[in-house]
Protein backbone atom coordinates (compact mmCIF):
# COMPACT_ATOMS: atom_id res chain seq x y z
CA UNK A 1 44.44 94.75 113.86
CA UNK A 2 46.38 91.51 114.48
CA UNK A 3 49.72 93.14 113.78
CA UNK A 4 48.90 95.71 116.06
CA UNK A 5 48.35 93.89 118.82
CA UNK A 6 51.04 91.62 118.45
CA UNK A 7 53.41 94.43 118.78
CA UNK A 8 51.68 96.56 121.35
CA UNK A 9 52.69 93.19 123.57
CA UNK A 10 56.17 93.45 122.11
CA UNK A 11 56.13 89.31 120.84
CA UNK A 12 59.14 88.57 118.72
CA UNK A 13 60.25 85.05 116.86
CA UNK A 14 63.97 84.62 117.26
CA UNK A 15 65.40 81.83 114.96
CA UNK A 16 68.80 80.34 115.92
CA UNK A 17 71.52 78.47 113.99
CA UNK A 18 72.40 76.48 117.06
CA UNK A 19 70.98 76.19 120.85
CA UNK A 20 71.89 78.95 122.97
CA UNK A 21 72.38 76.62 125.81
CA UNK A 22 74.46 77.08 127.91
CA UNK A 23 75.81 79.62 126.12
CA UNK A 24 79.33 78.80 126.05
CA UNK A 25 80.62 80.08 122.79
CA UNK A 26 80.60 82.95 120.69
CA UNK A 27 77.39 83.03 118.87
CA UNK A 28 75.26 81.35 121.29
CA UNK A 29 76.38 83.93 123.94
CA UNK A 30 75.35 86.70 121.82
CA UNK A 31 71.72 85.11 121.52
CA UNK A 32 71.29 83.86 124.39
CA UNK A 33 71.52 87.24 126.46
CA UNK A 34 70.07 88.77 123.61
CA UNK A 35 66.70 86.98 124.48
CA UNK A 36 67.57 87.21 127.88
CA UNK A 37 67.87 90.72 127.86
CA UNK A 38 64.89 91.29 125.81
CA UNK A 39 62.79 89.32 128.31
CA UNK A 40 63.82 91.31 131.23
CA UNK A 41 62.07 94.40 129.40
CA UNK A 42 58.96 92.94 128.43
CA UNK A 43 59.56 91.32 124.93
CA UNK A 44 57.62 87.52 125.02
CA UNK A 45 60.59 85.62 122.99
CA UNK A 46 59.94 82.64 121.29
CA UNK A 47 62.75 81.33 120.39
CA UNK A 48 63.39 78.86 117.74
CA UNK A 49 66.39 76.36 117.82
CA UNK A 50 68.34 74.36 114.89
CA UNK A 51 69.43 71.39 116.91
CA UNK A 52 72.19 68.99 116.05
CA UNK A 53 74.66 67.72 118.76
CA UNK A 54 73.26 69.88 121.66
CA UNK A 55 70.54 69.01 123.91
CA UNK A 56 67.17 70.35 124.71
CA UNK A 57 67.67 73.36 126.81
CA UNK A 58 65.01 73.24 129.49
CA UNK A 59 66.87 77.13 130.86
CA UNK A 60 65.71 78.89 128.27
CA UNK A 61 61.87 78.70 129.03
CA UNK A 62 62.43 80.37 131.81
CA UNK A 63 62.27 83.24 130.41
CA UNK A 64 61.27 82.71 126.68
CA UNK A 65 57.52 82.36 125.99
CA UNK A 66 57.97 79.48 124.00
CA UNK A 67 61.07 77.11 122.64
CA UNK A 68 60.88 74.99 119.66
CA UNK A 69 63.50 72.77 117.57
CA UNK A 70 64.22 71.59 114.80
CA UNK A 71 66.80 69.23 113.41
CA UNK A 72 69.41 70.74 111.23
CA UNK A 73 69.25 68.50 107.50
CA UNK A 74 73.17 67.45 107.74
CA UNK A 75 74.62 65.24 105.15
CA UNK A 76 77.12 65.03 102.50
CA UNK A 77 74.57 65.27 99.72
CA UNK A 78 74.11 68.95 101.23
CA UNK A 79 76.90 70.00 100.07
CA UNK A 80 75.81 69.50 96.26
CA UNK A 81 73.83 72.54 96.90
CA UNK A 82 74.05 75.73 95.26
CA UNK A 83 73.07 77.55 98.72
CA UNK A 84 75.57 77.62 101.07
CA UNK A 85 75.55 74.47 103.21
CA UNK A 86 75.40 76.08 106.87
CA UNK A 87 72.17 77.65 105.11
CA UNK A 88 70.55 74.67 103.18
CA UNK A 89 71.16 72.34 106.42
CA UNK A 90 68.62 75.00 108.07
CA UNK A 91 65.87 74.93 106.14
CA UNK A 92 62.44 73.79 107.31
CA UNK A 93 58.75 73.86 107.23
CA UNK A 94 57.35 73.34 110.67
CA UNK A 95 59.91 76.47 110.90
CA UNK A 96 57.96 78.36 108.23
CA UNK A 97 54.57 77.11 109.66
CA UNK A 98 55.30 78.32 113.30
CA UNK A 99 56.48 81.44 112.25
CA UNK A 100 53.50 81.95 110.23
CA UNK A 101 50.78 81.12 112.95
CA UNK A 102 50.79 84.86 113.66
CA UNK A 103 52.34 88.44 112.60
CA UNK A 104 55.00 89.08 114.85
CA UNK A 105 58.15 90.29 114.18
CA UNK A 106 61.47 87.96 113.14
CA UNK A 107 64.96 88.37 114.07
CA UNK A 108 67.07 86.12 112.12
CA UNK A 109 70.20 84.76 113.94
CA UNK A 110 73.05 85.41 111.43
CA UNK A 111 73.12 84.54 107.17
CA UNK A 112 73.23 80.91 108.58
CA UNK A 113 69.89 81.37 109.24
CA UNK A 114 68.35 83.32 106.54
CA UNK A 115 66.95 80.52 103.92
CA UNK A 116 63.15 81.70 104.51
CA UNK A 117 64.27 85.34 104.78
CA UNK A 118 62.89 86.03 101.28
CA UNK A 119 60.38 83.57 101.28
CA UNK A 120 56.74 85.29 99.79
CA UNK A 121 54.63 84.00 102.69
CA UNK A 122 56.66 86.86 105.17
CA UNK A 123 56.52 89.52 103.02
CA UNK A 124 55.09 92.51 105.35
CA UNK A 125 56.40 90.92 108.25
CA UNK A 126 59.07 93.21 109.95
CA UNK A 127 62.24 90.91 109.48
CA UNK A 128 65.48 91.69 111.27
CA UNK A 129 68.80 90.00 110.83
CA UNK A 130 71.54 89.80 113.27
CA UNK A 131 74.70 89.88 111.23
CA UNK A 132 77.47 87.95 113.85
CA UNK A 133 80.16 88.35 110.85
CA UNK A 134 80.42 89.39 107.53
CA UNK A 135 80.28 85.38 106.88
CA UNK A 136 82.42 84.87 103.50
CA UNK A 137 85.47 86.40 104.64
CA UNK A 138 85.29 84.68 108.17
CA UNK A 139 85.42 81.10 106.22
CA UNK A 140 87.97 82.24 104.20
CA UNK A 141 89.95 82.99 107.40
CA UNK A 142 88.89 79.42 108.59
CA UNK A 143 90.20 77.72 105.07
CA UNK A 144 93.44 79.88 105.75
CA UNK A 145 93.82 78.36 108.79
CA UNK A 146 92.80 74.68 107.80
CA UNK A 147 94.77 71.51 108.23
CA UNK A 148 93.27 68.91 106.16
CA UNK A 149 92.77 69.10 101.84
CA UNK A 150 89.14 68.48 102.48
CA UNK A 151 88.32 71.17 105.01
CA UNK A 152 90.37 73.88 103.52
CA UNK A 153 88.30 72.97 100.26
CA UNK A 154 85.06 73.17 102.38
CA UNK A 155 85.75 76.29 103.92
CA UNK A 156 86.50 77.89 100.27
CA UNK A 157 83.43 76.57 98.66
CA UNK A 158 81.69 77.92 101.53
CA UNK A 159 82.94 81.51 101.40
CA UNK A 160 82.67 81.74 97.63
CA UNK A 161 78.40 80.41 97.89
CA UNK A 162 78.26 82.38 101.22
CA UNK A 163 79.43 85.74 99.32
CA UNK A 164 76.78 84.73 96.34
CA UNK A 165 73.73 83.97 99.06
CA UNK A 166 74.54 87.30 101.02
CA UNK A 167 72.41 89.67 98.84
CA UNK A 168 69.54 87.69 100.52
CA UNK A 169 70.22 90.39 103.41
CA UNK A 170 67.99 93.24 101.12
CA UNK A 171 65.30 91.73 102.02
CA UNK A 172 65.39 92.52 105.60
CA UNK A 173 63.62 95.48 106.78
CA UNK A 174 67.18 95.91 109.39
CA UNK A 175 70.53 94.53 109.52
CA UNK A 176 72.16 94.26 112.36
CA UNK A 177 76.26 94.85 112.79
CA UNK A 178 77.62 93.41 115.68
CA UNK A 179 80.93 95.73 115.17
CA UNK A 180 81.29 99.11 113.97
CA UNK A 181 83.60 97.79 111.03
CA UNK A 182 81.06 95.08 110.09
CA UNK A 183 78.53 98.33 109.60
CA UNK A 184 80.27 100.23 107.82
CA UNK A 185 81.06 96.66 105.77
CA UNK A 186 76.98 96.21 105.41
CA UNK A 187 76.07 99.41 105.48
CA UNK A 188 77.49 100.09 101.93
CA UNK A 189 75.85 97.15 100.75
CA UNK A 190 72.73 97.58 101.90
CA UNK A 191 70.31 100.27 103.88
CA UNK A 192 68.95 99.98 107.03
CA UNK A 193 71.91 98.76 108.97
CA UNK A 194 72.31 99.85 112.09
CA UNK A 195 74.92 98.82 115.10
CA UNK A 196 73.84 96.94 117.60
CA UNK A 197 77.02 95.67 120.21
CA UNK A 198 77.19 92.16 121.36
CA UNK A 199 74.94 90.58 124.08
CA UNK A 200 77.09 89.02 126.99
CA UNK A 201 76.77 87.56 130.16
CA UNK A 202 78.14 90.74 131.99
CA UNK A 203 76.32 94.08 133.51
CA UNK A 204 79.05 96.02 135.32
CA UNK A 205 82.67 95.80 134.99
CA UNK A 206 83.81 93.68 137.94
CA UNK A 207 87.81 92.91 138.13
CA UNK A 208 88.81 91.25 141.34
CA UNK A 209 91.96 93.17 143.38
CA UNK A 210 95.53 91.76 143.57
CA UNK A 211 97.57 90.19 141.53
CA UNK A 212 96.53 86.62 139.95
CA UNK A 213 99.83 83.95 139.04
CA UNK A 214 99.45 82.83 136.03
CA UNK A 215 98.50 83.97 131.99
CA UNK A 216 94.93 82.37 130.46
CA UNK A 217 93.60 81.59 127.17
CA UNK A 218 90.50 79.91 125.81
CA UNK A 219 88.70 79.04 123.42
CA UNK A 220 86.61 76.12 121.13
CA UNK A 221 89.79 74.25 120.36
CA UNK A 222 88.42 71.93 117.36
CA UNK A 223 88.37 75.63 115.67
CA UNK A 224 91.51 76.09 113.44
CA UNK A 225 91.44 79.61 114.51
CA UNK A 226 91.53 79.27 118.08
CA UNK A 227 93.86 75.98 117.61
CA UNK A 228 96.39 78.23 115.44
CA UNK A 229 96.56 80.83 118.60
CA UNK A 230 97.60 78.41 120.91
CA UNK A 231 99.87 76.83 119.17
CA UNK A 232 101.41 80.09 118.67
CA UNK A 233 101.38 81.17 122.09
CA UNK A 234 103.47 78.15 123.06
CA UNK A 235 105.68 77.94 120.39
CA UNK A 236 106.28 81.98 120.47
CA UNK A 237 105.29 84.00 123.31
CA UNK A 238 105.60 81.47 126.26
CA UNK A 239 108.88 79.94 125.24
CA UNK A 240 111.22 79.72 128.32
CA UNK A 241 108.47 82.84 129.54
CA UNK A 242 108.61 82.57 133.38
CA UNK A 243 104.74 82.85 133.15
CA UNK A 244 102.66 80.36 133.54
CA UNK A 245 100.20 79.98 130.90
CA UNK A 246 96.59 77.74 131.38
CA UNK A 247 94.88 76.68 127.83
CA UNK A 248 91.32 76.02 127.81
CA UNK A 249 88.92 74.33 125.67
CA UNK A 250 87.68 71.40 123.95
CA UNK A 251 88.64 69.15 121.07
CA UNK A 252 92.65 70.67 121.02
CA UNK A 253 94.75 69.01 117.94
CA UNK A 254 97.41 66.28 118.40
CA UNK A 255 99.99 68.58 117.66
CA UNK A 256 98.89 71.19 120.12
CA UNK A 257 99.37 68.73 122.70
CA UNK A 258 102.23 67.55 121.93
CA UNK A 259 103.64 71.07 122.26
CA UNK A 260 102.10 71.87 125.73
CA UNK A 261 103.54 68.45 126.45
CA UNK A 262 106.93 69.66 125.75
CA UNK A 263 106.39 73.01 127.64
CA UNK A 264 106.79 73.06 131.12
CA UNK A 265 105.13 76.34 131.95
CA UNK A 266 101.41 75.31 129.99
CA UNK A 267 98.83 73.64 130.95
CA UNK A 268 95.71 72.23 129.15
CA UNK A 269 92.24 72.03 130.46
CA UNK A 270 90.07 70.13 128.11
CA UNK A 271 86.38 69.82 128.42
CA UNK A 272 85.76 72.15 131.58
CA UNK A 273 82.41 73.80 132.13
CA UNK A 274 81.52 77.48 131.62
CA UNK A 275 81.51 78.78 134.89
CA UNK A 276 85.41 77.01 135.50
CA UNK A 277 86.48 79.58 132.43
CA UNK A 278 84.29 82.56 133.86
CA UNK A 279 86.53 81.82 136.82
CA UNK A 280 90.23 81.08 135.07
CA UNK A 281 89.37 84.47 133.51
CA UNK A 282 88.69 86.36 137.07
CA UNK A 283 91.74 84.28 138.27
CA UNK A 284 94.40 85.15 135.90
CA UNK A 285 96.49 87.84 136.13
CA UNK A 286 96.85 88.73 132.33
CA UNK A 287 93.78 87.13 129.92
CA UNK A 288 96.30 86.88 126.25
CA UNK A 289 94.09 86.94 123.34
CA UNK A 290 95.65 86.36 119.80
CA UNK A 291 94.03 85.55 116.69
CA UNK A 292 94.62 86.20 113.00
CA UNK A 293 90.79 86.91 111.86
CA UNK A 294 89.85 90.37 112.47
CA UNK A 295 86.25 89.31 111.95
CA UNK A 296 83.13 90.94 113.86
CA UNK A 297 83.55 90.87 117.55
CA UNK A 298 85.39 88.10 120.15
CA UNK A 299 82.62 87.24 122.74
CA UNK A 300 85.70 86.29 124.88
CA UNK A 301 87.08 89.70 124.56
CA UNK A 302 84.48 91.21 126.34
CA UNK A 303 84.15 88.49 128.90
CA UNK A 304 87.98 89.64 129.58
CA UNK A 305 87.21 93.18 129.75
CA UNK A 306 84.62 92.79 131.79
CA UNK A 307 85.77 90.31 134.63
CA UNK A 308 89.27 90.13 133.74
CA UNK A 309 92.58 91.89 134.95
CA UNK A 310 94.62 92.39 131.73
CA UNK A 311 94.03 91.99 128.61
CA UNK A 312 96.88 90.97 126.14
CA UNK A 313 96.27 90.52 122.39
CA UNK A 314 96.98 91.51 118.95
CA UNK A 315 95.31 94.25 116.63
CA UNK A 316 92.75 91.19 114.81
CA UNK A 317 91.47 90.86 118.08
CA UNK A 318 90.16 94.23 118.35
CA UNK A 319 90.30 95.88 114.76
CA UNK A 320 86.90 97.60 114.24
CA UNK A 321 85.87 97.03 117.71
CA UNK A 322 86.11 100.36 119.60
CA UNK A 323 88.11 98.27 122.18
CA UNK A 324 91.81 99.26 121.35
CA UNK A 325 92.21 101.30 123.87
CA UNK A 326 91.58 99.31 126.93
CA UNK A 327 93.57 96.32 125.84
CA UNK A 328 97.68 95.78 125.39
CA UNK A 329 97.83 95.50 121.90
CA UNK A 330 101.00 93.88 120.38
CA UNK A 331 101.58 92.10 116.94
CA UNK A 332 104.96 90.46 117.43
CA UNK A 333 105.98 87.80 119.83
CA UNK A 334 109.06 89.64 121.45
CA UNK A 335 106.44 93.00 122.52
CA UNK A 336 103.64 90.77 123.76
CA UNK A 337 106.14 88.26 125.80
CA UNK A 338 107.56 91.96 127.48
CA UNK A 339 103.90 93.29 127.67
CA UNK A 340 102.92 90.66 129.61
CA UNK A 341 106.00 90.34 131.84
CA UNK A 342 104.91 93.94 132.34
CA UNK A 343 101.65 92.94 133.67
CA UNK A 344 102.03 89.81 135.57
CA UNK A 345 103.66 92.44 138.46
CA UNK A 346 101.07 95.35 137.80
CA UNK A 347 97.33 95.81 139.39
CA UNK A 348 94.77 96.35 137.50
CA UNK A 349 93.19 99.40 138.49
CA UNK A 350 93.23 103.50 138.77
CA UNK A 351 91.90 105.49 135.77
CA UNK A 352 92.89 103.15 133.30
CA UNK A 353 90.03 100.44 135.18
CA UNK A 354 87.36 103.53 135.37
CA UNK A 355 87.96 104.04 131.62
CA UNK A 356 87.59 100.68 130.99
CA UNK A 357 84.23 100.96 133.04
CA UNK A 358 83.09 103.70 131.73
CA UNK A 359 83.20 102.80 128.34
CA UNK A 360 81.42 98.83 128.48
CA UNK A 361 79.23 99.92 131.02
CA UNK A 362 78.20 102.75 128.07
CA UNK A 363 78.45 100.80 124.98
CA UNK A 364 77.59 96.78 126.16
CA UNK A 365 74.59 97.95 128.03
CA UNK A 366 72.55 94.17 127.35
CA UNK A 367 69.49 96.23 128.54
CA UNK A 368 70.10 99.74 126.48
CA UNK A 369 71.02 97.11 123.10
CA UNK A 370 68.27 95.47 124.04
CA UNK A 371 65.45 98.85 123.99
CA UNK A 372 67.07 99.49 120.96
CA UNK A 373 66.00 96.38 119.05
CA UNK A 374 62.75 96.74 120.36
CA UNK A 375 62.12 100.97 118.47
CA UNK A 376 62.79 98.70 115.21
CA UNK A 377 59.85 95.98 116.10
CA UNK A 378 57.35 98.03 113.92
């Protein structure tokens, strides 16, 4: 009778690696509009949040029924573990006890999250998991990309435990892809997966008129990934480009700086808020996205799409995505430099806009992807 109830009124636990607040990078932006979205159709989210570095988020209970945290158990002694560390660090039992105070459903927020998946108290609780990546191949991207011994070393041990830990994921009564490729990944390892596109902080494709003056890129700097794009965008595609080209994000390396330094036509914005990016994105005439780890979806990609003019990027961007065809795709330095040359002095609009409309509008529906989690809360 208890279960019943609980999900006539549509409650659900969400438990997050991370605060979603503001939701300013890839995961957190999924999350966040995920309970957003869910909200807005009836679903009373309470939201659980691994904190370490970001601050209480007073936002989200606005619209989540309740908000709790919990510190994330850092520390080098972590590491020891067997379990994967980004898993280990996120274990806890005021979790487990708010999660049992009641029978309502539980969406886990990625593998990061999933150390009490199989735990015995839970069993006939409806568990979901939100898959963001298929997690041991995106750290083995990240150790390809590391600078440092120790990191790269980190990043391998990680992928190998994280590979070890994923059968975990049976467990869960659904699995959720955030990419078609990452289902067809999970779905022949496990059943029950089903594809449900990323949450984002856009409803309607809105791309402003004219033509902007100037190329953008962003992203969390301090990640090798993102670090190793920029670099290569100003040591490759915007050398002696008559394009202006704006970086954004935090924590950039020495040596990125010292090549914008050394490149007239770059500039770096460090530290700048979320809505400053939302509006170098609407600003620019041609939004270049490369990166070399074709792993689940690029938040930023759709943020592009969605607000953006033109979109510029290689085929890791949007491998598996569904996307290719609304975005410039180009894998060597020479096409993308002409590509966007190409569309600093073209519009963005006609049929080639409507398509582009047509299809997010269709398939990154927050509200449709979010009725769909709720016919698997029973």
């Amino acid at each position: 009778m208890r279960c019943s109830r609980a999900l006539a009124e549509h409650h659900l636990h969400i438990v997050s690696f991370d605060v979603p607040a503001p939701p300013s990078y890839g995961g957190v932006i999924d999350v966040y509009y995920k309970a957003k979205a869910l909200a807005e159709i009836g679903v009373k989210v309470h939201l659980h949040c691994f904190q370490y570095g970001r601050s209480k988020a007073p936002e989200l209970e606005l619209f989540c029924e309740s908000v709790h945290y919990y510190p994330r158990r850092t520390g080098k002694l972590q590491l020891l573990n067997a379990l994967p560390y980004v898993v280990v660090s996120r274990r806890s039992e005021p979790l487990m006890e708010n999660l049992l105070g009641d029978e309502h459903p539980i969406l886990f927020e990625g593998l990061h999250c999933c150390y009490h998946l199989g735990d015995p108290r839970l069993h006939g609780r409806t568990r979901i998991v939100r898959a963001h990546n298929v997690e041991h191949d995106y750290y083995a991207a990240l150790a390809k990309a590391a600078t440092s011994t120790f990191r790269r070393s980190y990043f391998i041990n990680e992928a190998h435990k994280l590979q070890r830990f994923q059968p975990v994921l049976a467990e869960a009564d659904r699995v959720l892809a955030i990419s078609p490729k990452d289902q067809a990944y999970f779905g022949s390892h496990f059943r029950n997966v089903v594809h449900v596109p990323a949450f984002h902080a856009s409803e309607k494709v809105e791309v402003p008129d004219g033509l902007g003056d100037f190329a953008f890129y962003h992203g969390a700097l301090g990640v090798a990934e993102n670090d190793q794009a920029a670099l290569h965008l100003v040591r490759n595609v915007f050398k002696d480009l008559p394009v202006k080209l704006v970086i954004a994000g935090s924590d950039a390396s020495s040596e990125l700086k010292r090549a914008i330094a050394r490149a007239p036509n770059v500039e770096l914005r460090e530290d700048i808020s979320t809505g400053e990016i939302h509006a170098l994105v609407r600003g620019a005439q041609v939004n270049v996205l490369p990166t070399f780890q074709a792993t689940g979806i690029k938040l930023k990609l759709l943020l592009c799409l969605f607000t953006g003019r033109h979109v510029v990027c290689n085929t890791p961007m949007v491998e598996g995505t569904g996307l290719v065809e609304l975005c410039h795709v180009h894998d060597d330095a020479e096409s993308m430099r002409n590509s966007i040359l190409a569309c600093m002095a073209r519009p963005a609009n006609g049929q080639a806009l409507e398509e582009r409309a047509r299809v997010l509008e269709e398939r990154f529906s927050n509200r449709r992807n979010a009725e769909q989690i709720v016919k698997l809360l029973r």
